[in-house]
Protein backbone atom coordinates (compact mmCIF):
# COMPACT_ATOMS: atom_id res chain seq x y z
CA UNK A 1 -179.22 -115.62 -61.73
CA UNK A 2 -175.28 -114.72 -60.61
CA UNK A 3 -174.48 -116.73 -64.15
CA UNK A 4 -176.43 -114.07 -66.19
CA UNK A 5 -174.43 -111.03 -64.36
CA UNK A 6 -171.51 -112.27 -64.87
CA UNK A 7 -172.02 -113.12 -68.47
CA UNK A 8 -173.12 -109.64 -68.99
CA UNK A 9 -170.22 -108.07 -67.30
CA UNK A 10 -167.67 -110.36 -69.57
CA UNK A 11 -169.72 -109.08 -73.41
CA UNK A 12 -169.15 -105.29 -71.49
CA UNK A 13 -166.63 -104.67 -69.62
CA UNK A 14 -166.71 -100.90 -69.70
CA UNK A 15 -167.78 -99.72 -65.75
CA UNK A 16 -170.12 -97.14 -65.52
CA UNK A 17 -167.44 -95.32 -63.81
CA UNK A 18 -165.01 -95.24 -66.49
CA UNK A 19 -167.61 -94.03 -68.62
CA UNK A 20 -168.16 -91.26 -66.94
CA UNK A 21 -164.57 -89.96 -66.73
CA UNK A 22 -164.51 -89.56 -70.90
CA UNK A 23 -168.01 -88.57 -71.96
CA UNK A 24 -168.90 -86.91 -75.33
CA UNK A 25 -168.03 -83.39 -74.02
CA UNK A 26 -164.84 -84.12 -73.13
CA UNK A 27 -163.93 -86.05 -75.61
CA UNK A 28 -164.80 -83.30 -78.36
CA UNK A 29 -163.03 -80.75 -75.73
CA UNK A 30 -159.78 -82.46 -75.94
CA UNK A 31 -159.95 -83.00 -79.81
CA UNK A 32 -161.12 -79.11 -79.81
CA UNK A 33 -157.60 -78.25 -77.83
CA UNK A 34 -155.68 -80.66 -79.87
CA UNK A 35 -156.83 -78.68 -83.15
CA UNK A 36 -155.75 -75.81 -81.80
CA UNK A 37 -152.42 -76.79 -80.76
CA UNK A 38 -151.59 -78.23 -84.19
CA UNK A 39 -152.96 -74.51 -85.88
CA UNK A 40 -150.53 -72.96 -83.71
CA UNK A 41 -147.65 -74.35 -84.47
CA UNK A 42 -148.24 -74.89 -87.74
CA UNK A 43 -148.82 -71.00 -87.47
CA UNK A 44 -145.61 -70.41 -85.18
CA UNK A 45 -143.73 -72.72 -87.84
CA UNK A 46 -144.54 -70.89 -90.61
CA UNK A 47 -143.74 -67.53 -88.95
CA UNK A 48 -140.50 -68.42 -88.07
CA UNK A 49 -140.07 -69.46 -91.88
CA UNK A 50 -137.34 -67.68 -93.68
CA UNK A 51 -138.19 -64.35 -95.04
CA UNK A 52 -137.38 -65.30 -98.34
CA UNK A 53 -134.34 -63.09 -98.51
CA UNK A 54 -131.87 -64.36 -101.57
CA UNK A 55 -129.58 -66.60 -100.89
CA UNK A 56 -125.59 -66.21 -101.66
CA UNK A 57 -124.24 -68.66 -103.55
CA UNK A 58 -120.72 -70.17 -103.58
CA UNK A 59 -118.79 -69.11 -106.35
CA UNK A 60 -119.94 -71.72 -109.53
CA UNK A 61 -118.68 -72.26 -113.28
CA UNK A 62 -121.73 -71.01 -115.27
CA UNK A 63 -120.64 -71.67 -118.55
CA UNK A 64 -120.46 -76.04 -117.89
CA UNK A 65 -124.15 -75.47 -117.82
CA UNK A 66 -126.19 -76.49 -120.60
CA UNK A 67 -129.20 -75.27 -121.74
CA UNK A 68 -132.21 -77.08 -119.70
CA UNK A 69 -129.56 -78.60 -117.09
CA UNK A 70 -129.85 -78.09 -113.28
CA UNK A 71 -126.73 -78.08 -110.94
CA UNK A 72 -127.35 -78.12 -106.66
CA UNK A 73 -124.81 -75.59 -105.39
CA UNK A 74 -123.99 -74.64 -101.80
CA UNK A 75 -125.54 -71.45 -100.19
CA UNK A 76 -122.78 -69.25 -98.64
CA UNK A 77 -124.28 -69.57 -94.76
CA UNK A 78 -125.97 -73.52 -95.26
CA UNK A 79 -128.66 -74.48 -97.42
CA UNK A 80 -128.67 -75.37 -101.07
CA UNK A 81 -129.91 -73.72 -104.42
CA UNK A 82 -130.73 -75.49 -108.10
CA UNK A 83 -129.06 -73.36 -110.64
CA UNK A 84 -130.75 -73.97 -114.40
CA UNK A 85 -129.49 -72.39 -117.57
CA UNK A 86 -133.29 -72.13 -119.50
CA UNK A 87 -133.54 -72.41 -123.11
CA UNK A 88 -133.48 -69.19 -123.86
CA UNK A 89 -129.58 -69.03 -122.43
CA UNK A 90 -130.95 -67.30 -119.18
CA UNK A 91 -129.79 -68.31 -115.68
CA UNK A 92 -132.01 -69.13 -112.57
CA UNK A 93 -131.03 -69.90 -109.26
CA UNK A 94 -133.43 -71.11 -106.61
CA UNK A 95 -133.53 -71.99 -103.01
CA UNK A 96 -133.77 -75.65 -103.02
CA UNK A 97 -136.37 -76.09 -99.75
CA UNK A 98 -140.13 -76.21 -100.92
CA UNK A 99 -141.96 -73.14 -99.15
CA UNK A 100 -144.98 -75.49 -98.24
CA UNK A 101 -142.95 -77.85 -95.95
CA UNK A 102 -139.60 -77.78 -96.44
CA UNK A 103 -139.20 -80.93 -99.09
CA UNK A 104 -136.36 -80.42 -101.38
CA UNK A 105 -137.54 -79.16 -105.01
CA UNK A 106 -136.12 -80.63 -108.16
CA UNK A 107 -135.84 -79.01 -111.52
CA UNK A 108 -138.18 -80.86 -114.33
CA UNK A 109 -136.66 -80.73 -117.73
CA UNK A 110 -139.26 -82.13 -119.30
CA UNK A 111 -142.13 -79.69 -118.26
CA UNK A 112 -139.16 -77.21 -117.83
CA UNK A 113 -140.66 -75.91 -114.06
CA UNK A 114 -139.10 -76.68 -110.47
CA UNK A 115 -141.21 -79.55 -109.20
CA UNK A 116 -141.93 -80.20 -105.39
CA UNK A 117 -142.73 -83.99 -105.38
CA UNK A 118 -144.01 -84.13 -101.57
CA UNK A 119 -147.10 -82.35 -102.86
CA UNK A 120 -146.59 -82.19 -106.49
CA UNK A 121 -146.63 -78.32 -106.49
CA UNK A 122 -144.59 -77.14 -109.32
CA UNK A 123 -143.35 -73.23 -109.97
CA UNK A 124 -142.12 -70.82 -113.02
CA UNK A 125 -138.70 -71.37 -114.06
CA UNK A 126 -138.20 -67.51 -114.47
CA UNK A 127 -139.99 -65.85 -111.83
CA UNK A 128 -140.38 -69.14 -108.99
CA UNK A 129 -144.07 -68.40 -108.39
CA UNK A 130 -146.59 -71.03 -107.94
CA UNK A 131 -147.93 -72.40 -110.53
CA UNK A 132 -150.28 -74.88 -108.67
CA UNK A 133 -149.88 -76.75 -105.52
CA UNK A 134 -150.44 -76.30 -101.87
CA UNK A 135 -147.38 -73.65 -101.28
CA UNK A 136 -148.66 -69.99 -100.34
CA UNK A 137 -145.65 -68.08 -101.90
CA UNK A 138 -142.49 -68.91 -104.81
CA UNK A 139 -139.22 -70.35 -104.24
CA UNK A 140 -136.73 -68.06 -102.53
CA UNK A 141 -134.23 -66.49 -105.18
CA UNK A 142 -130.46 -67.07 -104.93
CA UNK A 143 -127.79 -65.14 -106.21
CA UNK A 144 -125.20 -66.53 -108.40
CA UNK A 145 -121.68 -65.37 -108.51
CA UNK A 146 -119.58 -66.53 -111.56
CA UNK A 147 -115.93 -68.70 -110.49
């Protein structure tokens, strides 16, 4: 009869005791309080995003661009902007950090849109609004300043 205990001890080995100490409840409050802490500072993340005031550019050499081509210039302060002459002759300079997460954006000839490839969101070459993807608001502008 001691053979038969100890055979079912060694298929389970959980103790009642143990079992106790993380029950359903508990379990589902911790994962509840996780959640939250996740919202929050995904929350206090975003809120301490930048405001999405332009950004100053260092001095560049507009006319090397060609039409369709993207250059990555240096933000006066840190940070770094795409500049793209569009077809049309226009010239667009954007903040280079997605809004969504931070991934760096990268200018799409071919569909002629920034692209984000973390989360393949993509935005207007004129305006930087969101086209489609998970970002909540456009690419920050940036302003050029000719050499």
């Amino acid at each position: 009869m001691l053979e038969r205990e100890s055979d079912s001890s060694a298929a389970f080995p959980a103790r009642v005791e143990d079992e106790r100490r993380l029950d359903r409840r508990r379990f589902l409050g911790v994962a509840g309080c996780a959640a939250l802490l996740v919202a929050g500072g995904e929350w206090l993340a975003r809120r301490g995003a930048d405001s999405g005031a332009p950004l100053t550019l260092e001095p560049i050499d507009a006319d090397r661009l060609a039409a369709g081509e993207a250059h990555t210039v240096s933000a006066i302060g840190g940070g770094e902007a795409l500049v793209v002459r569009l077809p049309a002759g226009d010239i667009v300079a954007f903040d280079r950090r997605c809004p969504h997460l931070g991934c760096p954006v990268v200018w799409s000839a071919a569909n002629g849109r920034f692209e984000c490839p973390c989360h393949h969101a993509a935005f207007d070459a004129r305006t930087g609004r969101v086209l489609f993807g998970p970002p909540r608001r456009g690419l920050t502008p940036a302003i050029v300043r000719s050499a």
